[in-house]
C-alpha atoms as a PDB file:
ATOM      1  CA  UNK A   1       0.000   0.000   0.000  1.00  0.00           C
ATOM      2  CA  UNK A   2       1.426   3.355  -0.915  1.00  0.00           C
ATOM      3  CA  UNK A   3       0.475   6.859   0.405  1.00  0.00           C
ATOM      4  CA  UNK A   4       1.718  10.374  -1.276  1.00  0.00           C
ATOM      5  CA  UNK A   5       0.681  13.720   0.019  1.00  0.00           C
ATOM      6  CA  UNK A   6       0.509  16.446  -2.864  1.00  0.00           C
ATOM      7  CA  UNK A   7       0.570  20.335  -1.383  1.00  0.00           C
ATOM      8  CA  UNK A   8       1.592  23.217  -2.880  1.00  0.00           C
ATOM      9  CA  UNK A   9       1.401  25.314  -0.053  1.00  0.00           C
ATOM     10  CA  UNK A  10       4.678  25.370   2.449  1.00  0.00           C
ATOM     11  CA  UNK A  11       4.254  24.649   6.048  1.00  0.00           C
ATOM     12  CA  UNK A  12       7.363  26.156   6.983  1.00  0.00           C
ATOM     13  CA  UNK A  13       6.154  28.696   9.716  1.00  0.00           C
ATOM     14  CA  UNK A  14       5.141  26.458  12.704  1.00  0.00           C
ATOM     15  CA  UNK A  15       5.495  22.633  13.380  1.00  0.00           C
ATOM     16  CA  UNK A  16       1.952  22.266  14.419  1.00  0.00           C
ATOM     17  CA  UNK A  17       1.025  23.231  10.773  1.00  0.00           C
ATOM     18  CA  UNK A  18       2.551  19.661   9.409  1.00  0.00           C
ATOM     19  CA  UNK A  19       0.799  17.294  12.015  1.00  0.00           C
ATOM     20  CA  UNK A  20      -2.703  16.942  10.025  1.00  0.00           C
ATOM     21  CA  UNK A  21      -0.271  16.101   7.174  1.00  0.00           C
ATOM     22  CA  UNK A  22       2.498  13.605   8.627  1.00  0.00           C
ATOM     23  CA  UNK A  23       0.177  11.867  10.851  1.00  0.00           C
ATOM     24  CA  UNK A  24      -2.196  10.537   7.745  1.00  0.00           C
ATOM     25  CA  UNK A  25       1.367   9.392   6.001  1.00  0.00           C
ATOM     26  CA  UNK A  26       2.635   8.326   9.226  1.00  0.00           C
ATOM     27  CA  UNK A  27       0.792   8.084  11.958  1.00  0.00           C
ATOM     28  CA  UNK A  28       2.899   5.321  14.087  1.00  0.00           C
ATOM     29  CA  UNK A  29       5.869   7.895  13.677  1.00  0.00           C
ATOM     30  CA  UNK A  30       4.696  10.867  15.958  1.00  0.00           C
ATOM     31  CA  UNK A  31       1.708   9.794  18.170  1.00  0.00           C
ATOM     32  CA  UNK A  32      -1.178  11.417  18.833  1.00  0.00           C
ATOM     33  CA  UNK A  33      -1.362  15.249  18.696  1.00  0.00           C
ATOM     34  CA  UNK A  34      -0.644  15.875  22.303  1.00  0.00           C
ATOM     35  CA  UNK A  35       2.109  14.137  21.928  1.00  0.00           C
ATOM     36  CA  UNK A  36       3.587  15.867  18.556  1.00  0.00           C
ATOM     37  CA  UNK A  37       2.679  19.334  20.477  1.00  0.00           C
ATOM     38  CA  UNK A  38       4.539  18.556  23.559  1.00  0.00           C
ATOM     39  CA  UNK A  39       7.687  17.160  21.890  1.00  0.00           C
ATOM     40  CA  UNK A  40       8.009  19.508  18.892  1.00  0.00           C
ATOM     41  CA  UNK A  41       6.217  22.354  19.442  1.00  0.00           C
ATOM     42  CA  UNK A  42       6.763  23.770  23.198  1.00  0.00           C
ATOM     43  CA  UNK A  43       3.263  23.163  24.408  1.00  0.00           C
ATOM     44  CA  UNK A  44       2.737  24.436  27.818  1.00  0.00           C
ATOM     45  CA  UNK A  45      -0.913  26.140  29.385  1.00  0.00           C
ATOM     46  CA  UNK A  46      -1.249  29.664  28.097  1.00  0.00           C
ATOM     47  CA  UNK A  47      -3.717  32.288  29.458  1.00  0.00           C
ATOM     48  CA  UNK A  48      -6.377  30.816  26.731  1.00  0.00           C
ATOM     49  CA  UNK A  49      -5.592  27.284  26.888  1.00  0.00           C
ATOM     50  CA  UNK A  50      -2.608  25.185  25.485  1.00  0.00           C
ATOM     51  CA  UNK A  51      -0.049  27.505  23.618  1.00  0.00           C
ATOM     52  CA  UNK A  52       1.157  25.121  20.641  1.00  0.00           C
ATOM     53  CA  UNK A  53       2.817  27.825  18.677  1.00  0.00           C
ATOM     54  CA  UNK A  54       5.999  27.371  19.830  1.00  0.00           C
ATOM     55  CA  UNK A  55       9.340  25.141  18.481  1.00  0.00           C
ATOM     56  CA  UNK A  56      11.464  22.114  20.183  1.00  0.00           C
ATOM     57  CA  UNK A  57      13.070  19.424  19.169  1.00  0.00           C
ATOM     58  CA  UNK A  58      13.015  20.800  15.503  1.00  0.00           C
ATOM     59  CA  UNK A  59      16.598  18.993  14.661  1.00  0.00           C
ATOM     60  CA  UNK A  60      14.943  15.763  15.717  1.00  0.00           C
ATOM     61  CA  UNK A  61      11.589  16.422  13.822  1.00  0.00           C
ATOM     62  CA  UNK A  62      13.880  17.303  10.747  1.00  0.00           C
ATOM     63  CA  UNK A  63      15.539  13.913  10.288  1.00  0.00           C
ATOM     64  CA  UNK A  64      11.748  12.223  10.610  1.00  0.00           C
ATOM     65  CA  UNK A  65      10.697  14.405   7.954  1.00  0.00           C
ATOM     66  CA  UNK A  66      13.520  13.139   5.909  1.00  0.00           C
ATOM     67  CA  UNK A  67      12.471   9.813   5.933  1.00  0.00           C
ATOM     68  CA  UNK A  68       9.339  10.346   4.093  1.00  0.00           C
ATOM     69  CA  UNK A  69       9.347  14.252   2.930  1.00  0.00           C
ATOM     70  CA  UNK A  70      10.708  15.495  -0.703  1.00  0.00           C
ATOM     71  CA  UNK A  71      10.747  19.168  -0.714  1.00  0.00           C
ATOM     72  CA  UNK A  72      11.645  21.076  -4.173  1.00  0.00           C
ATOM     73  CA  UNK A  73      11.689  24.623  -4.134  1.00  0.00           C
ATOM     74  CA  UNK A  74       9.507  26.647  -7.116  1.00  0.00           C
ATOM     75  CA  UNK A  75      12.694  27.655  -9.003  1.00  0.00           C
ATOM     76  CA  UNK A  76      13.991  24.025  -8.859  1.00  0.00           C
ATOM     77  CA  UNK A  77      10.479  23.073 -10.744  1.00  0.00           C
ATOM     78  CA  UNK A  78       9.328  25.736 -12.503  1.00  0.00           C
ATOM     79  CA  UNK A  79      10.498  24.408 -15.890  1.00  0.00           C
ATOM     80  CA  UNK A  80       8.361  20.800 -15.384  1.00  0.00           C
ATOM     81  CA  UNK A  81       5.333  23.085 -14.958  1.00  0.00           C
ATOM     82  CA  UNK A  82       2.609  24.146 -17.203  1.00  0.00           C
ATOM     83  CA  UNK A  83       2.453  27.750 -18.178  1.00  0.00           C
ATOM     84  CA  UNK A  84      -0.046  30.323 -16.466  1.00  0.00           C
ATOM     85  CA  UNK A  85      -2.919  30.826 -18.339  1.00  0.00           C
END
């Protein structure tokens, strides 16, 4: 059985922001949400709730993401793409 994720759009701003996407590719690799938060995105209790904007362990959550993600960069790919119409 083979999985591939498509997206256009970067998620290069927060870690939460990839979890909806890794976990359907992979979801023995980084638990439940909680979990992800907590390890790789500085959970902790804000004034509002839980504050899961933050960053941690991102050196660790980069070599996951290497095991399964293929990032190109628009200028690396613009030539295989069709023209704008």
């Amino acid at each position: 059985k083979r999985l591939i994720l498509l997206s256009g759009t970067p998620s290069l701003a927060r870690p939460v922001e990839l979890y909806s996407q890794v976990s359907t590719l992979r979801p023995d690799l980084f638990g439940s949400y909680t979990e992800f938060t907590t390890r790789y995105c500085d959970a902790h209790r804000g004034h509002f709730g839980w504050d899961v904007s933050g960053n941690s362990n991102s050196d660790e959550l980069n070599k996951k993401m290497q095991e399964f993600m293929i990032r190109r960069l628009k200028k690396d790919v613009l030539s295989q793409l069709p023209a704008k119409r």
